[in-house]
C-alpha atoms as a PDB file:
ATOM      1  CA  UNK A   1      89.190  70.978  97.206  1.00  0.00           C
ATOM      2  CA  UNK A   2      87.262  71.329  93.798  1.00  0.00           C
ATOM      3  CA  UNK A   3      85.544  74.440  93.360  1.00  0.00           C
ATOM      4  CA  UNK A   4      82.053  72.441  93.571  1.00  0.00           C
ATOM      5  CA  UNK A   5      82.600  71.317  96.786  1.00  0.00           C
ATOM      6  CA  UNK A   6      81.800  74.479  99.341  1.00  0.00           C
ATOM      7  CA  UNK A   7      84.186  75.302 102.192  1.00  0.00           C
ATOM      8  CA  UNK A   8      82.819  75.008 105.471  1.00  0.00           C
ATOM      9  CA  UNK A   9      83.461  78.235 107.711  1.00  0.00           C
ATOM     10  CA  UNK A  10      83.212  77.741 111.558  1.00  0.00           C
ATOM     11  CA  UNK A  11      80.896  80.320 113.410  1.00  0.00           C
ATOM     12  CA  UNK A  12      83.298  83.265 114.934  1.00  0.00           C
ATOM     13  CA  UNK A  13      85.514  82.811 111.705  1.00  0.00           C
ATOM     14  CA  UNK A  14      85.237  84.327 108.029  1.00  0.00           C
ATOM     15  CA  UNK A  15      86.975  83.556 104.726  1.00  0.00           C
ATOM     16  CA  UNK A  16      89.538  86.349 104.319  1.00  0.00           C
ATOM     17  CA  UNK A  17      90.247  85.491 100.567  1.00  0.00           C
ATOM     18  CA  UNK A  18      92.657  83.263  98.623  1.00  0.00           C
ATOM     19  CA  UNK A  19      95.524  86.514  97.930  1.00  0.00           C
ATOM     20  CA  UNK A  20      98.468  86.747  99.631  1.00  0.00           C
ATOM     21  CA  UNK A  21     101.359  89.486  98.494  1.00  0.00           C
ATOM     22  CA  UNK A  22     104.885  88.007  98.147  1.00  0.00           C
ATOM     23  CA  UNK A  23     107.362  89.766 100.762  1.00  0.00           C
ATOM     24  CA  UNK A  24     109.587  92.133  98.770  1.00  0.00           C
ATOM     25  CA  UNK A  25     112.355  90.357  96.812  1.00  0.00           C
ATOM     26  CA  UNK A  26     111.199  87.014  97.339  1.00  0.00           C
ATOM     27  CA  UNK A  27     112.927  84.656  94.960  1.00  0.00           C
ATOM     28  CA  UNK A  28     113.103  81.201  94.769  1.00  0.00           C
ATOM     29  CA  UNK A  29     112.898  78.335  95.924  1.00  0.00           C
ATOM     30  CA  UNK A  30     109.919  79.772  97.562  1.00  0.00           C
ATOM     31  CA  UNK A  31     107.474  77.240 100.336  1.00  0.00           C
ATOM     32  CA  UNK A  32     104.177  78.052 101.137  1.00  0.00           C
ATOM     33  CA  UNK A  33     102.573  77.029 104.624  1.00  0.00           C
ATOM     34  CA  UNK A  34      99.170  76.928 106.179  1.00  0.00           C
ATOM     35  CA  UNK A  35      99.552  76.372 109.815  1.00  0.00           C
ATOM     36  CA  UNK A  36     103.096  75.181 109.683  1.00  0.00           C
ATOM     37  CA  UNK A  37     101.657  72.450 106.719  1.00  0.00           C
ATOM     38  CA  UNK A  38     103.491  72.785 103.261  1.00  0.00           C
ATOM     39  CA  UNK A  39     101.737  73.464 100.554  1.00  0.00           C
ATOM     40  CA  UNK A  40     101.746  71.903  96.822  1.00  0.00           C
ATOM     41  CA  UNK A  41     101.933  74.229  94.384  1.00  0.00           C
ATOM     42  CA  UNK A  42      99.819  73.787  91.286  1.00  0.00           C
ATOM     43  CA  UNK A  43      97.337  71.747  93.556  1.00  0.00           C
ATOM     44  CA  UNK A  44      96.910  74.413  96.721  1.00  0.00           C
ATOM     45  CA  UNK A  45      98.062  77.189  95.407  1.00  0.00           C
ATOM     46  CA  UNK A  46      99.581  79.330  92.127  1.00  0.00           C
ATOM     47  CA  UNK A  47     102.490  81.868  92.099  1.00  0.00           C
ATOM     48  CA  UNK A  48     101.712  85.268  89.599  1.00  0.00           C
ATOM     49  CA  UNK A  49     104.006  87.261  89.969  1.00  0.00           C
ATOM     50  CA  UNK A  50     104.240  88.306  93.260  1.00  0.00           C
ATOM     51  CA  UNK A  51     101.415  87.100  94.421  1.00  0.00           C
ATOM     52  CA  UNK A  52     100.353  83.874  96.174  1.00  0.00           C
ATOM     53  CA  UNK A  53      96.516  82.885  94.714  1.00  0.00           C
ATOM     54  CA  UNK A  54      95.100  80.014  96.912  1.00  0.00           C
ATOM     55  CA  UNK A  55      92.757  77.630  95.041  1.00  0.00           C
ATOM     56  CA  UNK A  56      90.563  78.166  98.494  1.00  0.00           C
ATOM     57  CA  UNK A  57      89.459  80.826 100.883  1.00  0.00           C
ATOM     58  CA  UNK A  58      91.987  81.300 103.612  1.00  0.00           C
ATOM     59  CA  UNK A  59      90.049  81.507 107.386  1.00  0.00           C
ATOM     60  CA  UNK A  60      90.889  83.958 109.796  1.00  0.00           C
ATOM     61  CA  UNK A  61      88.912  84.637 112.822  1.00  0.00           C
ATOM     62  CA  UNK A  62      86.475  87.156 113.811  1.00  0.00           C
ATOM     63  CA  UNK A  63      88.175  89.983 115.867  1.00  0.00           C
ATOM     64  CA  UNK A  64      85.417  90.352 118.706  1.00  0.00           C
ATOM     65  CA  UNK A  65      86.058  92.801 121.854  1.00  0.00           C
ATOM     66  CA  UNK A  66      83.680  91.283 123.670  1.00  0.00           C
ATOM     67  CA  UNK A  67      84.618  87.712 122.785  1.00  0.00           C
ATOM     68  CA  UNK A  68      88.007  89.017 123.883  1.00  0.00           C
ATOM     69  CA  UNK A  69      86.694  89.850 127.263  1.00  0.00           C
ATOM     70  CA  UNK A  70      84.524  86.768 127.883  1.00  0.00           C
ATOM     71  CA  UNK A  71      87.701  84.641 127.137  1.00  0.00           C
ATOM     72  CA  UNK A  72      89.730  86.791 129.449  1.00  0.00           C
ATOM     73  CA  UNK A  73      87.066  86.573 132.580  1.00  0.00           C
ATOM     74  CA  UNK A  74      87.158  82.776 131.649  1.00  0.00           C
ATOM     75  CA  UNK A  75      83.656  82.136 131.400  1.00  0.00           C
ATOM     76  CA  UNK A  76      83.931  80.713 128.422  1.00  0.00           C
ATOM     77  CA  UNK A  77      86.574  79.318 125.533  1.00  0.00           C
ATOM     78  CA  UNK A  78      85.905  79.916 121.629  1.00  0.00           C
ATOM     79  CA  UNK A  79      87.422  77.597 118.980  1.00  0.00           C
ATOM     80  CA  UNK A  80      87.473  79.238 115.942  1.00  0.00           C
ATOM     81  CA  UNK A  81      89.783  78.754 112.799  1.00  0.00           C
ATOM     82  CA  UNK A  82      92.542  80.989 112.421  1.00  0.00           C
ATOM     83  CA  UNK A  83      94.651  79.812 109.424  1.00  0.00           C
ATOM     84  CA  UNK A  84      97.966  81.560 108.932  1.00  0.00           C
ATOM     85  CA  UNK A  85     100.107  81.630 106.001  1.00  0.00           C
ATOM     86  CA  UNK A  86     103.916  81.365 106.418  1.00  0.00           C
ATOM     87  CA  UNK A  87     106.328  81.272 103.162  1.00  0.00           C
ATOM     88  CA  UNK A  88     110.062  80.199 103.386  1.00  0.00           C
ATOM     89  CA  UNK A  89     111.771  82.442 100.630  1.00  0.00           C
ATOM     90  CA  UNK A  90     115.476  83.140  99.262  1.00  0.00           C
ATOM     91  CA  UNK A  91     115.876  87.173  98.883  1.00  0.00           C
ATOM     92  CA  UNK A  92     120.021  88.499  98.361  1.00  0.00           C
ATOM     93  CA  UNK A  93     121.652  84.704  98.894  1.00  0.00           C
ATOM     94  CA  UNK A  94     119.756  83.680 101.930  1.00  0.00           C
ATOM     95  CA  UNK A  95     116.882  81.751 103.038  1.00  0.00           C
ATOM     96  CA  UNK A  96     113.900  83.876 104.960  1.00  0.00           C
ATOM     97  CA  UNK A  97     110.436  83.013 106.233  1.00  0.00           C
ATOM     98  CA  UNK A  98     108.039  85.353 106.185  1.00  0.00           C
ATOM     99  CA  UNK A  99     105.435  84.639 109.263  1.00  0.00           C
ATOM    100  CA  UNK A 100     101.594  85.159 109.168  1.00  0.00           C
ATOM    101  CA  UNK A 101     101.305  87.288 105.735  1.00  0.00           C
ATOM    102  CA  UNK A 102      97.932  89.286 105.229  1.00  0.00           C
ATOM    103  CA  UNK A 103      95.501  87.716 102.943  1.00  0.00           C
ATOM    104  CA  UNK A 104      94.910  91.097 100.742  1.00  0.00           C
ATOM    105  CA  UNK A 105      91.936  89.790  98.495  1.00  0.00           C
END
């Protein structure tokens, strides 16, 4: 996605940001995911340092109590977008994965 073109974010959801830290010790061969969907890096994302910077905004969803509670008395389902980043790692001679890391900017 170039920069010109503006990412759509579904009502009930909210770009978090495009950082996400590294898990301590991470070395390579390191594999980034979106929703269980490899990403390219160079094209989807950048590695500095210990830090993952995503060329877009990574969606989470709006934490509502009361959508919570409508969704629990079944009167109604939400579809939002909740995008989670997974990265597959080597740290001390074996391969890790590191499931649903924060987005911290």
């Amino acid at each position: 996605m170039s920069d010109q073109q503006e990412q759509k974010i579904p009502k009930g959801s909210y770009a978090a940001g495009r950082v996400v830290q590294l898990p301590d010790g991470a070395e390579q061969p390191i594999v980034v995911y979106i929703n269980g969907v490899a990403q390219a890096e160079g094209v989807d994302y950048n590695l500095q340092g210990t830090k993952i910077l995503f060329t877009r905004d990574i969606v989470k969803e709006e934490k509502s109590g009361r959508r919570k509670m409508i969704m629990l008395l079944g009167v109604v389902g939400f579809y939002t977008k909740n995008e989670t980043v997974d990265v597959q790692f080597e740290r001390n001679g074996k391969t890790e994965l590191a499931s649903d890391l924060p987005v911290i900017a």
